[in-house]
Protein backbone atom coordinates (compact mmCIF):
# COMPACT_ATOMS: atom_id res chain seq x y z
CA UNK A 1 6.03 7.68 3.97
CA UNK A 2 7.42 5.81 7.10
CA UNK A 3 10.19 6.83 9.05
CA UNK A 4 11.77 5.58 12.15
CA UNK A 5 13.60 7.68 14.38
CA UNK A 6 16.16 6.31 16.96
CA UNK A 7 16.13 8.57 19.74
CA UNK A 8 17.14 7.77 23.70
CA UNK A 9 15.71 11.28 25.21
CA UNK A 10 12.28 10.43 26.90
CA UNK A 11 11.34 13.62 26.07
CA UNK A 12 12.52 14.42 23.12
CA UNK A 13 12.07 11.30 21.51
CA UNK A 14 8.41 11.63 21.42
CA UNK A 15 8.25 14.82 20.51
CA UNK A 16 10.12 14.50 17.24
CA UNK A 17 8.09 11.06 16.37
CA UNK A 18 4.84 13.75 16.94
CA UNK A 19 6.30 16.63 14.92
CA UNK A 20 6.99 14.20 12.51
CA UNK A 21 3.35 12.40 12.41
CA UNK A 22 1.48 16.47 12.37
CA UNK A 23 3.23 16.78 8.70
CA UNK A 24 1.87 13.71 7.53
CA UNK A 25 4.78 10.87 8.13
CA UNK A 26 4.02 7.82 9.85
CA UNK A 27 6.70 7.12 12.37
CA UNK A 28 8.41 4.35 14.65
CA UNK A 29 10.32 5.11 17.41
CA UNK A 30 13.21 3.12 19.11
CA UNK A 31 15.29 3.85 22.05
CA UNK A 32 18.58 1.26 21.37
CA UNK A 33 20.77 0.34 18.37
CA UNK A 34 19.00 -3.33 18.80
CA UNK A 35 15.37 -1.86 18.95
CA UNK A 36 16.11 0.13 15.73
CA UNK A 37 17.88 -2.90 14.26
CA UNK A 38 14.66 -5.36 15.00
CA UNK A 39 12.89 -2.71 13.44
CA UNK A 40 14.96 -2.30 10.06
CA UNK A 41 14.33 -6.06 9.93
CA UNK A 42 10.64 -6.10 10.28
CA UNK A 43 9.90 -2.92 8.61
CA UNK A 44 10.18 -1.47 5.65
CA UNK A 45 11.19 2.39 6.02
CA UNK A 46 11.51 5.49 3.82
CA UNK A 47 14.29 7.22 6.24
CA UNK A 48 15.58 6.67 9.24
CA UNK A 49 16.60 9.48 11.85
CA UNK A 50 19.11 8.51 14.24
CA UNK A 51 20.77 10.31 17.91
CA UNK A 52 24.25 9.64 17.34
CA UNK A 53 24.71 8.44 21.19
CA UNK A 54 22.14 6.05 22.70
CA UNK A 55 22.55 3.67 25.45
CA UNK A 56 23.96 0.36 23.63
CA UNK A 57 26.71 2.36 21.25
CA UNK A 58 27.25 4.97 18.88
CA UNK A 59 24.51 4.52 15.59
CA UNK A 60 27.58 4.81 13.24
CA UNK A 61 27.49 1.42 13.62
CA UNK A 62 24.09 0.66 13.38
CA UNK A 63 24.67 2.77 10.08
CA UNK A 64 28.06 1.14 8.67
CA UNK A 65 26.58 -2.07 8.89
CA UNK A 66 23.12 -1.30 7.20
CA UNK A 67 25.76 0.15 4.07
CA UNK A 68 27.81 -3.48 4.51
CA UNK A 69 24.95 -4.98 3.43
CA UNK A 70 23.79 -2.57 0.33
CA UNK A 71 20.83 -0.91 1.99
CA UNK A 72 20.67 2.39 0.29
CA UNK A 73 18.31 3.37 2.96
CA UNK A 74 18.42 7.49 3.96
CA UNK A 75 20.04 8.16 7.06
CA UNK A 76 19.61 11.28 8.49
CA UNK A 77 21.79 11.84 12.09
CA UNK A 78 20.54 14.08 14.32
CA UNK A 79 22.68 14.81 17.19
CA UNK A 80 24.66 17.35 19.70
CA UNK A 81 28.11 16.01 18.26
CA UNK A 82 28.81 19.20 16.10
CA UNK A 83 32.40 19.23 15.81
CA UNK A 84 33.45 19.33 11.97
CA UNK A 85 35.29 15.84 12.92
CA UNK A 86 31.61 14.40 14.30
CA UNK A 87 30.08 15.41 10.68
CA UNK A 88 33.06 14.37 8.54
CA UNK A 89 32.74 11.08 10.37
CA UNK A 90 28.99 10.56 9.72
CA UNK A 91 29.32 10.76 6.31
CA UNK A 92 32.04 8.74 5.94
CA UNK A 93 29.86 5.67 7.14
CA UNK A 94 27.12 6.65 5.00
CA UNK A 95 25.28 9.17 6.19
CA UNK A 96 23.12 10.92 3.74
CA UNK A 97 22.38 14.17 6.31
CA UNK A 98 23.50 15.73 9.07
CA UNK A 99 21.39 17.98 11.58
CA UNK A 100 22.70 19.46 15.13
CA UNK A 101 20.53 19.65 17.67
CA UNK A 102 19.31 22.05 18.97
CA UNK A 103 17.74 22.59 15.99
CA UNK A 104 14.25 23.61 14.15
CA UNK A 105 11.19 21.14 13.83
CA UNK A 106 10.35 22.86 10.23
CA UNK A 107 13.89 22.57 8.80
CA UNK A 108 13.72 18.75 9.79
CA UNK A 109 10.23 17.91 8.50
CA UNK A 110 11.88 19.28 5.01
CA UNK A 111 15.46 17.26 5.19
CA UNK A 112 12.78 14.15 6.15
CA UNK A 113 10.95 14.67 3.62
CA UNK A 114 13.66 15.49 0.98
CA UNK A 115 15.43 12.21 1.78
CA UNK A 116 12.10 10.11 1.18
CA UNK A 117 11.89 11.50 -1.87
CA UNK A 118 15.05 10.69 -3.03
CA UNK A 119 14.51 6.84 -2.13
CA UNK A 120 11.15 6.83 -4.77
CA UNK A 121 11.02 6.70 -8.59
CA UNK A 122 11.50 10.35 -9.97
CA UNK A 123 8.06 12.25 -10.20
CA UNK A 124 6.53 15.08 -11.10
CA UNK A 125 5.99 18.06 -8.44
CA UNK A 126 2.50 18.09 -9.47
CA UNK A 127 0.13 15.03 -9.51
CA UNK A 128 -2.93 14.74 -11.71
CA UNK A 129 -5.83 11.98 -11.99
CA UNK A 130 -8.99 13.47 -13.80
CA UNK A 131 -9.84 16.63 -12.17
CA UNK A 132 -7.62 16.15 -8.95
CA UNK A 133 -4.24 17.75 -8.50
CA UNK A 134 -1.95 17.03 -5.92
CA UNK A 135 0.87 19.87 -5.60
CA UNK A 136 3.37 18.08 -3.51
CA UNK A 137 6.08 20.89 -2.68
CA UNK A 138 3.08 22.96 -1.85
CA UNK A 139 1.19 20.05 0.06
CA UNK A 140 -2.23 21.32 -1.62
CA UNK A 141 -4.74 19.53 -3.57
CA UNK A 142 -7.64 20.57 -5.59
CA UNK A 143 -10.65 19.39 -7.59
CA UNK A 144 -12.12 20.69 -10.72
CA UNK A 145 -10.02 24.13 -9.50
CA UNK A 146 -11.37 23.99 -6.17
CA UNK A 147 -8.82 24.00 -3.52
CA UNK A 148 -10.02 21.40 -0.65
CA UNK A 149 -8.56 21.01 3.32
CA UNK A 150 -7.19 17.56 3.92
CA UNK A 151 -5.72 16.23 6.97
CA UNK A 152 -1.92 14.97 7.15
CA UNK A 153 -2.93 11.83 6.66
CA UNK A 154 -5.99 12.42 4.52
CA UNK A 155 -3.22 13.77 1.92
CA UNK A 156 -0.77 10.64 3.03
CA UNK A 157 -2.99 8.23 1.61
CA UNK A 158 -4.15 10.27 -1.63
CA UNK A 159 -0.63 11.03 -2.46
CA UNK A 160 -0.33 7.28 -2.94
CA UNK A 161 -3.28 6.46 -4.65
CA UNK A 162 -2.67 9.03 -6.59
CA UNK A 163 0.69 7.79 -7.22
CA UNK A 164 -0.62 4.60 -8.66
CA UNK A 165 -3.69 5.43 -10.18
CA UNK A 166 -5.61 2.91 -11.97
CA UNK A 167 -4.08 0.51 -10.14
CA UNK A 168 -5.51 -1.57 -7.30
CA UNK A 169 -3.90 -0.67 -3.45
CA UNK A 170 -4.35 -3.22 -0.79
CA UNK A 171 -5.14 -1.98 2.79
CA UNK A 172 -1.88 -3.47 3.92
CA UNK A 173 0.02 -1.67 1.48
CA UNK A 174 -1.70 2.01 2.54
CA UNK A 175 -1.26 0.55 6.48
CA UNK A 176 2.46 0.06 5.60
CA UNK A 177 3.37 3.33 3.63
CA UNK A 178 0.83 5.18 6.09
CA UNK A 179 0.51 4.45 9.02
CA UNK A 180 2.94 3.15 12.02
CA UNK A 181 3.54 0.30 14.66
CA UNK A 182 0.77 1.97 16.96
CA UNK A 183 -2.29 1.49 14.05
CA UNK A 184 -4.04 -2.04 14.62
CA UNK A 185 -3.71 -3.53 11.46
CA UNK A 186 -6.51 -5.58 11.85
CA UNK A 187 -8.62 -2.66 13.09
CA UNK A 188 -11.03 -0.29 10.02
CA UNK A 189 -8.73 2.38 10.31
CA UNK A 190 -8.21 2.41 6.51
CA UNK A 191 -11.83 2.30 5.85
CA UNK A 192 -12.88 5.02 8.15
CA UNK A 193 -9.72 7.42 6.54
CA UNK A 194 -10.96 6.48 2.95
CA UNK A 195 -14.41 7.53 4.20
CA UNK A 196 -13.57 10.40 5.39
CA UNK A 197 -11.37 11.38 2.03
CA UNK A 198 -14.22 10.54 -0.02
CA UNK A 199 -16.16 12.69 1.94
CA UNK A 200 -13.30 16.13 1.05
CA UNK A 201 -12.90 15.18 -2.18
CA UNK A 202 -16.53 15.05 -2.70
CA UNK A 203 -18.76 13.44 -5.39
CA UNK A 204 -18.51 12.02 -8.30
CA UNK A 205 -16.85 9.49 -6.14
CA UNK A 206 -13.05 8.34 -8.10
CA UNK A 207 -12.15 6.09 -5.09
CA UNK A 208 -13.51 2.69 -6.12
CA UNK A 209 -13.69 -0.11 -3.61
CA UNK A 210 -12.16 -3.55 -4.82
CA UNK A 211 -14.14 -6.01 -2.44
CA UNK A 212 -12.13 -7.83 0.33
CA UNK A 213 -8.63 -6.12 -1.52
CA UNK A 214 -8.49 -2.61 -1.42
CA UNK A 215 -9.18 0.78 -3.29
CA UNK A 216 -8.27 1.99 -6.93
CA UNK A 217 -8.38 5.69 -7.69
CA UNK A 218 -9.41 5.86 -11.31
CA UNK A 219 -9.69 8.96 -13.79
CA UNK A 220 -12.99 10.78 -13.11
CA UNK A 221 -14.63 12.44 -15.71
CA UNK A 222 -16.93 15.45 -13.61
CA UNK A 223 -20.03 14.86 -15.99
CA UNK A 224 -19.77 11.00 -16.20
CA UNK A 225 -21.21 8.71 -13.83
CA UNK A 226 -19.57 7.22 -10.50
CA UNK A 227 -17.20 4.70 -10.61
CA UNK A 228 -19.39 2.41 -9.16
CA UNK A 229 -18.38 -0.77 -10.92
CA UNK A 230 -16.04 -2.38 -8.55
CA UNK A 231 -18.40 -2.73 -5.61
CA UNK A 232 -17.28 0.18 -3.66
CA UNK A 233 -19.45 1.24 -0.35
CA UNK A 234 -18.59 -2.40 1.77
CA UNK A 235 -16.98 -0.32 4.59
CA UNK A 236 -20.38 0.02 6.11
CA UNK A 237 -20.21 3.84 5.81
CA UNK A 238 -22.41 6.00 3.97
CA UNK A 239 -21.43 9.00 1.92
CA UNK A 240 -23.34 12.22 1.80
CA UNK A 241 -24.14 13.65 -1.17
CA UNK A 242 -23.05 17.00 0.20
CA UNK A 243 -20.81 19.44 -1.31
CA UNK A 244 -17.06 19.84 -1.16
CA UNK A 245 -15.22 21.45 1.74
């Protein structure tokens, strides 16, 4: 999930855009209503979290004008303006939250994350593909019963392969929903995270490799043979044949 936060403080800026990037959100961050608007433009964003008052105006308007044009896009504002006059206002131009600072990091990670929800299909809380589950209110995952330790952006990119299992996932599409302006997209970073996932999730291997597209994560069966009929293994990266962790 990719959010973009407009924020003007140089030092608090940064640290949301970090807070936000530990629990497993890819993140943009502008400084100016035109920043964030060449951003909306080029971008495509789960939620956007916006300081009410930044050098060039007042992100009402950055707002009212992204609801002029139909973009059902979450807004959350985040902002010192707490008077019940400052919130009745946001909402009225389409706000879909409202947080005063000062505030906590974990109560904003879970309006963040509530709001990207809200812009995707309906789900279940719990994910399944063969013997992997994916508990998203719980952020766990487990094999064959086995809980296993992913990174925040180890899980990132299952959740969405998980999401569309059986279906094939380009590397731009994972770079996009994954991943922010500062990733390379030319660079291997996808292909050194998928190694690394295959590596947790252990073997038999259900990340296939579709050659010169992307991955598919198919329904293992735990006694049946690997996937291995779509060519996977042409990042260049071996896997061990070691056991889970």
């Amino acid at each position: 999930m990719r959010v973009l936060v407009l924020e003007d403080d140089p030092d608090l800026g940064p640290v949301v855009a970090a807070r936000l990037r530990e629990a497993g959100f890819a993140v943009d961050l502008a400084r100016t209503l035109a920043e964030a608007d060449l951003k909306l433009a080029v971008n495509g964003y789960d939620c956007v979290v916006a300081d009410r008052s930044v050098p060039d105006g007042d992100s009402l308007t950055l707002l009212a004008a992204h609801r002029r044009k139909g973009s059902a896009l979450p807004f959350l504002l985040l902002t010192a303006l707490d008077a019940v006059s400052d919130r009745v206002a946001g909402f009225e131009h389409g706000a879909d939250d409202y947080l005063v600072k000062p505030f906590a990091f974990a109560e904003l990670v879970v309006r963040v994350r509530a709001l990207c929800r809200r812009e995707q299909p309906a789900r279940l809380p719990v994910l399944r593909t063969g013997d992997l589950e994916m508990d998203l209110p719980r952020r766990r995952v487990s094999r064959a019963g086995v809980l296993l330790s992913l990174s925040a952006k180890e899980f990132a990119v299952l959740e969405v392969l998980m999401l569309r299992a059986g279906q094939v996932v380009t590397r731009t599409e994972l770079i996009e929903s994954c991943w922010d302006e500062a990733s390379e997209p030319m660079s291997n970073v996808v292909d050194v995270l998928i190694g690394q996932l295959r590596r947790r999730l252990g073997p038999p291997d259900p990340i296939g490799t579709v050659r010169g597209v992307g991955y598919r994560l198919d329904d293992t069966d735990p006694d049946g043979p690997d996937p291995d009929d779509t060519g996977q293994g042409d990042t260049g990266q071996e896997r061990p044949s070691g056991a889970r962790t």
